[in-house]
PDB file of N, CA and C in Angstrom:
ATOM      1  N   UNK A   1       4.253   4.155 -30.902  1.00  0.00           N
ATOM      2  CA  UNK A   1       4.608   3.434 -29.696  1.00  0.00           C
ATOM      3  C   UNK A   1       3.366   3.317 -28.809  1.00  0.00           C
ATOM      4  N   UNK A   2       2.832   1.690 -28.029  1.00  0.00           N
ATOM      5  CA  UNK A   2       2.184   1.862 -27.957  1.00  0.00           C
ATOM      6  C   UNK A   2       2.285   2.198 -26.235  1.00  0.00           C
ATOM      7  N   UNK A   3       0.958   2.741 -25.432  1.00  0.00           N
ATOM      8  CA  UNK A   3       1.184   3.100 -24.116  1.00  0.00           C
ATOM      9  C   UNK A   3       1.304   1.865 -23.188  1.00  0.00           C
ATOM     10  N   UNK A   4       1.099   1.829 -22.205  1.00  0.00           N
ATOM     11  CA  UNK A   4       1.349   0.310 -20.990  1.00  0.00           C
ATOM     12  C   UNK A   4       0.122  -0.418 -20.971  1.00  0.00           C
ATOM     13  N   UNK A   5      -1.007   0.856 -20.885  1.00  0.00           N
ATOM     14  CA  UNK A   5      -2.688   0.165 -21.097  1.00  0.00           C
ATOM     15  C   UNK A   5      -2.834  -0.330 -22.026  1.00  0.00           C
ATOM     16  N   UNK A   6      -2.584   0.687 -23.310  1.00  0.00           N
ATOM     17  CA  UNK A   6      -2.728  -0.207 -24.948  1.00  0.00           C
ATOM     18  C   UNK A   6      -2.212  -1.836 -24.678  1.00  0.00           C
ATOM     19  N   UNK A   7      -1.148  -1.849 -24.405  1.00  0.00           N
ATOM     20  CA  UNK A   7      -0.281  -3.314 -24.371  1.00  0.00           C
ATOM     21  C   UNK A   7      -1.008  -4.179 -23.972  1.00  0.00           C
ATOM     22  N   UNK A   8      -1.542  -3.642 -22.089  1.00  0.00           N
ATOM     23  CA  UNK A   8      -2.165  -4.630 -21.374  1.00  0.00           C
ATOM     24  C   UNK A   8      -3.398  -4.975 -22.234  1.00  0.00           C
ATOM     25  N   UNK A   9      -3.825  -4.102 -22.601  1.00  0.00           N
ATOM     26  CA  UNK A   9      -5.503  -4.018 -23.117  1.00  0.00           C
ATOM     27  C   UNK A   9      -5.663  -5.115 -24.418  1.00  0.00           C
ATOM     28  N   UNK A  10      -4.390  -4.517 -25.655  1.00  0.00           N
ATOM     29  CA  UNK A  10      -3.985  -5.829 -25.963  1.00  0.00           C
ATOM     30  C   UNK A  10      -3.723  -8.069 -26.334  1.00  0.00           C
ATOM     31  N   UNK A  11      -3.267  -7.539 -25.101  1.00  0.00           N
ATOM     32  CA  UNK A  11      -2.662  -8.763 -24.570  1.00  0.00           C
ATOM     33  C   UNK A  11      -3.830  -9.751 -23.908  1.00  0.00           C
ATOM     34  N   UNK A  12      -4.498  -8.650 -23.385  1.00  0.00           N
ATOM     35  CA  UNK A  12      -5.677  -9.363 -22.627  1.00  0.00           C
ATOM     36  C   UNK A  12      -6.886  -9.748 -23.675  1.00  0.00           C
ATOM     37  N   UNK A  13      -7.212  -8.842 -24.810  1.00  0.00           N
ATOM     38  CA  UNK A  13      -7.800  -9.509 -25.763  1.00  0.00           C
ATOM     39  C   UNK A  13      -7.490 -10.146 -26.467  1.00  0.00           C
ATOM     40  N   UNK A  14      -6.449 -10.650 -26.378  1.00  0.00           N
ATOM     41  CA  UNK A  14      -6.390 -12.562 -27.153  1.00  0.00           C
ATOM     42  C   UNK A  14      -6.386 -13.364 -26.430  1.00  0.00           C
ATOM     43  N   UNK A  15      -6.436 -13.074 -24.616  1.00  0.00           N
ATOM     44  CA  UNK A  15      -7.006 -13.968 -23.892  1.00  0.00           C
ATOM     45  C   UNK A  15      -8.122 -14.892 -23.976  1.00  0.00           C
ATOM     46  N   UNK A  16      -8.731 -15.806 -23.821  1.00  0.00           N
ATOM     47  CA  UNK A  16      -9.671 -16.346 -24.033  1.00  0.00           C
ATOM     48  C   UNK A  16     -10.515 -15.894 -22.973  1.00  0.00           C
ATOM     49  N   UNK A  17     -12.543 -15.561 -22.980  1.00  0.00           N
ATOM     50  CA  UNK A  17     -13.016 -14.684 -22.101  1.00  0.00           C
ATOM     51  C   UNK A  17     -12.964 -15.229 -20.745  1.00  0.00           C
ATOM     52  N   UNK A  18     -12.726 -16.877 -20.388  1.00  0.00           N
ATOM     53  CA  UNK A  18     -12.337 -16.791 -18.882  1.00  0.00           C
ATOM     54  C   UNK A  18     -11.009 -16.931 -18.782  1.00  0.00           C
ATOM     55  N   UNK A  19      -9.916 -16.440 -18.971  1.00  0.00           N
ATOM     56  CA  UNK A  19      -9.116 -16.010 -18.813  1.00  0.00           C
ATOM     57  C   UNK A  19      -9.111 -14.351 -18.698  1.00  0.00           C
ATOM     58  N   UNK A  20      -9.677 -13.534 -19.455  1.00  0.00           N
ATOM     59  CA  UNK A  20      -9.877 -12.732 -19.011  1.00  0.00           C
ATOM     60  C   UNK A  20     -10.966 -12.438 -18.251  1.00  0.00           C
ATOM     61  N   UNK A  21     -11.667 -13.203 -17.886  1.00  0.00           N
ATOM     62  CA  UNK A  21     -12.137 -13.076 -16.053  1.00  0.00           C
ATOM     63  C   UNK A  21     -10.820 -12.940 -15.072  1.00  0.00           C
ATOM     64  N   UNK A  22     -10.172 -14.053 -15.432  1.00  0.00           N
ATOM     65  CA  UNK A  22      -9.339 -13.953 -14.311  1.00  0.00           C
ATOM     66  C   UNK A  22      -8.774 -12.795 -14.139  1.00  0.00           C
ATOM     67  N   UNK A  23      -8.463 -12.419 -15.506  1.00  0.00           N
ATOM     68  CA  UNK A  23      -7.320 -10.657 -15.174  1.00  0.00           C
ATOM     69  C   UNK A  23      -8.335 -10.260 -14.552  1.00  0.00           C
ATOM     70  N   UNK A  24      -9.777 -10.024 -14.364  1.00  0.00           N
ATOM     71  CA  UNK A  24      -9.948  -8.433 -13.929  1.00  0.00           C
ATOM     72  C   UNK A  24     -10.683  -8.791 -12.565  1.00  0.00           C
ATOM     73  N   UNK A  25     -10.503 -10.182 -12.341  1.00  0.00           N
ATOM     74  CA  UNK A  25     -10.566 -10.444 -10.857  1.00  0.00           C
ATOM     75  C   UNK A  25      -9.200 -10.362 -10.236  1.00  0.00           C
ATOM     76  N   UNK A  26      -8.260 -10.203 -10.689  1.00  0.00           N
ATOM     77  CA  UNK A  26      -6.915 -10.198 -10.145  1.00  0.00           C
ATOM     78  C   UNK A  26      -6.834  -9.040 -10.163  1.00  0.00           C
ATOM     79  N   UNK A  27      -7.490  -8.071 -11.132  1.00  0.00           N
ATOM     80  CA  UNK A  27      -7.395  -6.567 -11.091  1.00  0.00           C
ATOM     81  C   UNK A  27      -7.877  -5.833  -9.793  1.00  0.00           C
ATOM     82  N   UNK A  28      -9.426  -6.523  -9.619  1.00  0.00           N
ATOM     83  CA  UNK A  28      -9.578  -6.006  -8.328  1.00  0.00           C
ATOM     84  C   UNK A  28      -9.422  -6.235  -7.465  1.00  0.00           C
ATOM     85  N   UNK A  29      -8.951  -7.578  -7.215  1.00  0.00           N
ATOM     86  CA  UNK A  29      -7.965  -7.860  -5.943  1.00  0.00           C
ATOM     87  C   UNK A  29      -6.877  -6.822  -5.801  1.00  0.00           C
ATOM     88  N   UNK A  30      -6.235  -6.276  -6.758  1.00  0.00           N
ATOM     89  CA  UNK A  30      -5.280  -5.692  -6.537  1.00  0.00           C
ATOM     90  C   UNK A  30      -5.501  -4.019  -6.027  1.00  0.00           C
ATOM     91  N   UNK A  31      -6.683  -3.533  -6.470  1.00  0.00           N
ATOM     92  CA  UNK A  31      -7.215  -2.466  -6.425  1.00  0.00           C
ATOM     93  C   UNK A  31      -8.136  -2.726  -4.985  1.00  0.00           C
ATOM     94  N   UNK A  32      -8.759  -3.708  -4.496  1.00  0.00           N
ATOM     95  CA  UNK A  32      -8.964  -3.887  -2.710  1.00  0.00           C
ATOM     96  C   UNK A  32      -8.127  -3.700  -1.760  1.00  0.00           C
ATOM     97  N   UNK A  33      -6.990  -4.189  -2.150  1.00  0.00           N
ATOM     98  CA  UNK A  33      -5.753  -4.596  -1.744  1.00  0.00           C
ATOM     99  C   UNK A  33      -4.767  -2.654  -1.566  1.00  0.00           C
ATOM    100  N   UNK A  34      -5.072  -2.374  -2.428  1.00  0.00           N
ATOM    101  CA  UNK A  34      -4.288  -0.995  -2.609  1.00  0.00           C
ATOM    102  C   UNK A  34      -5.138   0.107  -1.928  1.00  0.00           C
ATOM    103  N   UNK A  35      -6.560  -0.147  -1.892  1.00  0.00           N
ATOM    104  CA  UNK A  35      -7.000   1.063  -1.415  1.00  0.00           C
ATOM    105  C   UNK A  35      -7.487   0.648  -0.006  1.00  0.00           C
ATOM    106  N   UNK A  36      -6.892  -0.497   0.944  1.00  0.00           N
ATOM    107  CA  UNK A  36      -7.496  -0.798   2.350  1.00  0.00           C
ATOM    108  C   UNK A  36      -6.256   0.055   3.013  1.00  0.00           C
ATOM    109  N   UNK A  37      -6.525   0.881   4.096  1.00  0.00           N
ATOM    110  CA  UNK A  37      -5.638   1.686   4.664  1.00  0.00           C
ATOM    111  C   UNK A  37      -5.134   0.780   5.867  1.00  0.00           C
ATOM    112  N   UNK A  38      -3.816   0.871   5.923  1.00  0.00           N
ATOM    113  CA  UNK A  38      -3.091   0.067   6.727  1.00  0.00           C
ATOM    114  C   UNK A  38      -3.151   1.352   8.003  1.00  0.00           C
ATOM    115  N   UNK A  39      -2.322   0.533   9.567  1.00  0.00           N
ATOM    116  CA  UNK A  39      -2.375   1.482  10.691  1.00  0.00           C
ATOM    117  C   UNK A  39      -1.257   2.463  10.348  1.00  0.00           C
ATOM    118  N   UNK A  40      -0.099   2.365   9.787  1.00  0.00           N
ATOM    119  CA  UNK A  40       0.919   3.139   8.925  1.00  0.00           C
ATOM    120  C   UNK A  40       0.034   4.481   8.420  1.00  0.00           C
ATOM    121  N   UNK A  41      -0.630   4.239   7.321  1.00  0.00           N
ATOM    122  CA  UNK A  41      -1.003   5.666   6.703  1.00  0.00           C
ATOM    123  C   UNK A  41      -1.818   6.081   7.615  1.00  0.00           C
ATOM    124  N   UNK A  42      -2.970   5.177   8.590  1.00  0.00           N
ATOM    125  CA  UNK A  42      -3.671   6.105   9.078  1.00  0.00           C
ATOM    126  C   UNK A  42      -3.347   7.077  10.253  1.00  0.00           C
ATOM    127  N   UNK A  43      -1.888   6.518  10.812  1.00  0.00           N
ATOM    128  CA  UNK A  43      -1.159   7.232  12.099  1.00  0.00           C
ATOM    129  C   UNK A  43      -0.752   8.448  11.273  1.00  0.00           C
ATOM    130  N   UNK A  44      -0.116   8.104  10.031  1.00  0.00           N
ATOM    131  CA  UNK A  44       0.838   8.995   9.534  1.00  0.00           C
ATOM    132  C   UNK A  44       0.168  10.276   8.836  1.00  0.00           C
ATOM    133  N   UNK A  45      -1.587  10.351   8.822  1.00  0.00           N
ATOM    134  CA  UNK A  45      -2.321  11.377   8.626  1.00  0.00           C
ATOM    135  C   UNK A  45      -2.297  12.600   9.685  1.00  0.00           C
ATOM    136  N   UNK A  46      -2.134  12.253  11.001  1.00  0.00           N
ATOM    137  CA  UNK A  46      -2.390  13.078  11.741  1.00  0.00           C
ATOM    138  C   UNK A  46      -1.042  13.467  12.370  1.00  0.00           C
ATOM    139  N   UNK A  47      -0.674  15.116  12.077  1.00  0.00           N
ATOM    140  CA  UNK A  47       0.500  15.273  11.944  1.00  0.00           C
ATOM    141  C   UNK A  47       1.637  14.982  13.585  1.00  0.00           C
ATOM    142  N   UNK A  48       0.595  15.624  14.741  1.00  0.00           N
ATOM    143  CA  UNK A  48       1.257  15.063  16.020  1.00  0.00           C
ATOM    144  C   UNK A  48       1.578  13.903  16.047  1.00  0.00           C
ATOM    145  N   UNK A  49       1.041  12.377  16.024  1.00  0.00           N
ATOM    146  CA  UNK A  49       1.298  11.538  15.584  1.00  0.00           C
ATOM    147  C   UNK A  49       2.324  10.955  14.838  1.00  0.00           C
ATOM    148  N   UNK A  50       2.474  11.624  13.807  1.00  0.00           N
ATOM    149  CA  UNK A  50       3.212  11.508  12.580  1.00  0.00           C
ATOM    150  C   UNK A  50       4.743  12.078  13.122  1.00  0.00           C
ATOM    151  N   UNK A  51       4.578  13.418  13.828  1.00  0.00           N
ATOM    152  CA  UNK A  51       6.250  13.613  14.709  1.00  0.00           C
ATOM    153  C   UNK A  51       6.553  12.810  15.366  1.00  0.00           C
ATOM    154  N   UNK A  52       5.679  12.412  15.926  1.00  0.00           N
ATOM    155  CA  UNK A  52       5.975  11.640  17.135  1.00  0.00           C
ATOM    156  C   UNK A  52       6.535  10.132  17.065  1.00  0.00           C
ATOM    157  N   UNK A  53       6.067   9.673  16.075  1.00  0.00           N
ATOM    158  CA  UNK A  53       6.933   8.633  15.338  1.00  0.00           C
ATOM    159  C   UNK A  53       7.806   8.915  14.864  1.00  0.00           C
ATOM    160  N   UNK A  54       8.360  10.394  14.729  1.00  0.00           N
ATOM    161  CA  UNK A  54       9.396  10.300  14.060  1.00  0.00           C
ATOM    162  C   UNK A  54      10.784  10.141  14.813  1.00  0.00           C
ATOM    163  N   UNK A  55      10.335  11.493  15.664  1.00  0.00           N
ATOM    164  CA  UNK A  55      11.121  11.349  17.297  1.00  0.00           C
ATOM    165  C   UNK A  55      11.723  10.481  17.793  1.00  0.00           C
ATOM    166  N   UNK A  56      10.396   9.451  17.399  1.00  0.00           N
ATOM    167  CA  UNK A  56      10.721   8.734  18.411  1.00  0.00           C
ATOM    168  C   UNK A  56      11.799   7.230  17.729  1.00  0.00           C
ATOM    169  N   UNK A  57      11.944   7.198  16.010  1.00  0.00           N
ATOM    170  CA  UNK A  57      12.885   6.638  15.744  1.00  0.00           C
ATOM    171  C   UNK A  57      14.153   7.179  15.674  1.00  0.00           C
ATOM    172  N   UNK A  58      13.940   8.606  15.849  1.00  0.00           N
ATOM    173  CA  UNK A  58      15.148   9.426  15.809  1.00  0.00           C
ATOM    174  C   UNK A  58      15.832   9.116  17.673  1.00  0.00           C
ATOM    175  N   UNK A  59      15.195   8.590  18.188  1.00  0.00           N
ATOM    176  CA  UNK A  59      15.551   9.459  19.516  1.00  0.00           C
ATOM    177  C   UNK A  59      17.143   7.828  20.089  1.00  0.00           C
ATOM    178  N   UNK A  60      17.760   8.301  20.182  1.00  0.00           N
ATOM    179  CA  UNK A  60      18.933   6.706  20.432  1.00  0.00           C
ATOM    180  C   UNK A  60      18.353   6.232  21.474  1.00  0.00           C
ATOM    181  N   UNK A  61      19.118   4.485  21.537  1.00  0.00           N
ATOM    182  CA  UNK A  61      18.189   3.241  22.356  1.00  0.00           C
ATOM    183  C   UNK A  61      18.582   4.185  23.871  1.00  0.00           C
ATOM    184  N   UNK A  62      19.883   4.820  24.367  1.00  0.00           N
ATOM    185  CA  UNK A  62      20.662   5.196  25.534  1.00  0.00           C
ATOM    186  C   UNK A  62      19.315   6.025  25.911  1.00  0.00           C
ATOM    187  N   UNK A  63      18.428   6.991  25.590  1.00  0.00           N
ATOM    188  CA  UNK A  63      17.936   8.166  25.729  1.00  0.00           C
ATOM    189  C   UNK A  63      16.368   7.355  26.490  1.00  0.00           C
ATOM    190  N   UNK A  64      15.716   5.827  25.576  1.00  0.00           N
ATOM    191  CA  UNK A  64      15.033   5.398  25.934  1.00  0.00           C
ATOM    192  C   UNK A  64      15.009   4.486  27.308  1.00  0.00           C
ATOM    193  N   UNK A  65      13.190   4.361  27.496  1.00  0.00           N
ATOM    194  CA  UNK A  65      13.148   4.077  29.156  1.00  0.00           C
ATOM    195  C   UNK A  65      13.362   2.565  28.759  1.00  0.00           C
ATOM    196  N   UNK A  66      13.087   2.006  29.572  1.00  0.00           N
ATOM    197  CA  UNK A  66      13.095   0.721  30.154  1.00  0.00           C
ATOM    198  C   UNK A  66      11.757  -0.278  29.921  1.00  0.00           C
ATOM    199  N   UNK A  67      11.006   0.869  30.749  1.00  0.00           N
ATOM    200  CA  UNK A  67       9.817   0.462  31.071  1.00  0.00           C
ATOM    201  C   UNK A  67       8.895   1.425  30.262  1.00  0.00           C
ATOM    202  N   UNK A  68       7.529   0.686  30.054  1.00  0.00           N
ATOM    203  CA  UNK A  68       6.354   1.858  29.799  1.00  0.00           C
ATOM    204  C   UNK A  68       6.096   2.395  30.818  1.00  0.00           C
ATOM    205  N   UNK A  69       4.791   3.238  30.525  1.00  0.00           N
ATOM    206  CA  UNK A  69       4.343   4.089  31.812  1.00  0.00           C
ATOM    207  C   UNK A  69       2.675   3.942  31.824  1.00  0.00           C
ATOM    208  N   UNK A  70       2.514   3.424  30.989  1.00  0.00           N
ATOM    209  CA  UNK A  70       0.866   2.505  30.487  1.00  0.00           C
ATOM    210  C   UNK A  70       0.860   1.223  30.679  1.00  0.00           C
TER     211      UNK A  70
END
């Protein structure tokens, strides 16, 4: 049985070679794409932060202000 890479690896060599350009420009698009850190993970590193979002979806609309204070 073969693994998921074997397959891809495969599949992609009976590609013709600009076609397989394209896969492995689509590859690293996808791999730019996956390793740019969004504001999500980078809040969610720092753990005060990270409660504090949590809180604060936990906390009901009744409990919240109105207004900011910034």
């Amino acid at each position: 049985m073969n693994t998921l890479p074997e397959l891809i690896n495969k599949e992609i060599y009976k590609l013709p070679l600009t076609s397989q350009k394209e896969v492995l420009d689509f590859v690293l698009f996808l791999n730019k794409r996956i390793n740019i850190e969004t504001d999500n993970d980078y809040l969610s590193k720092d753990p005060d932060i990270k409660q504090a979002i949590i809180d604060g979806l936990n906390t009901p609309l009744d409990e919240c202000s109105e207004h900011l204070d910034w």
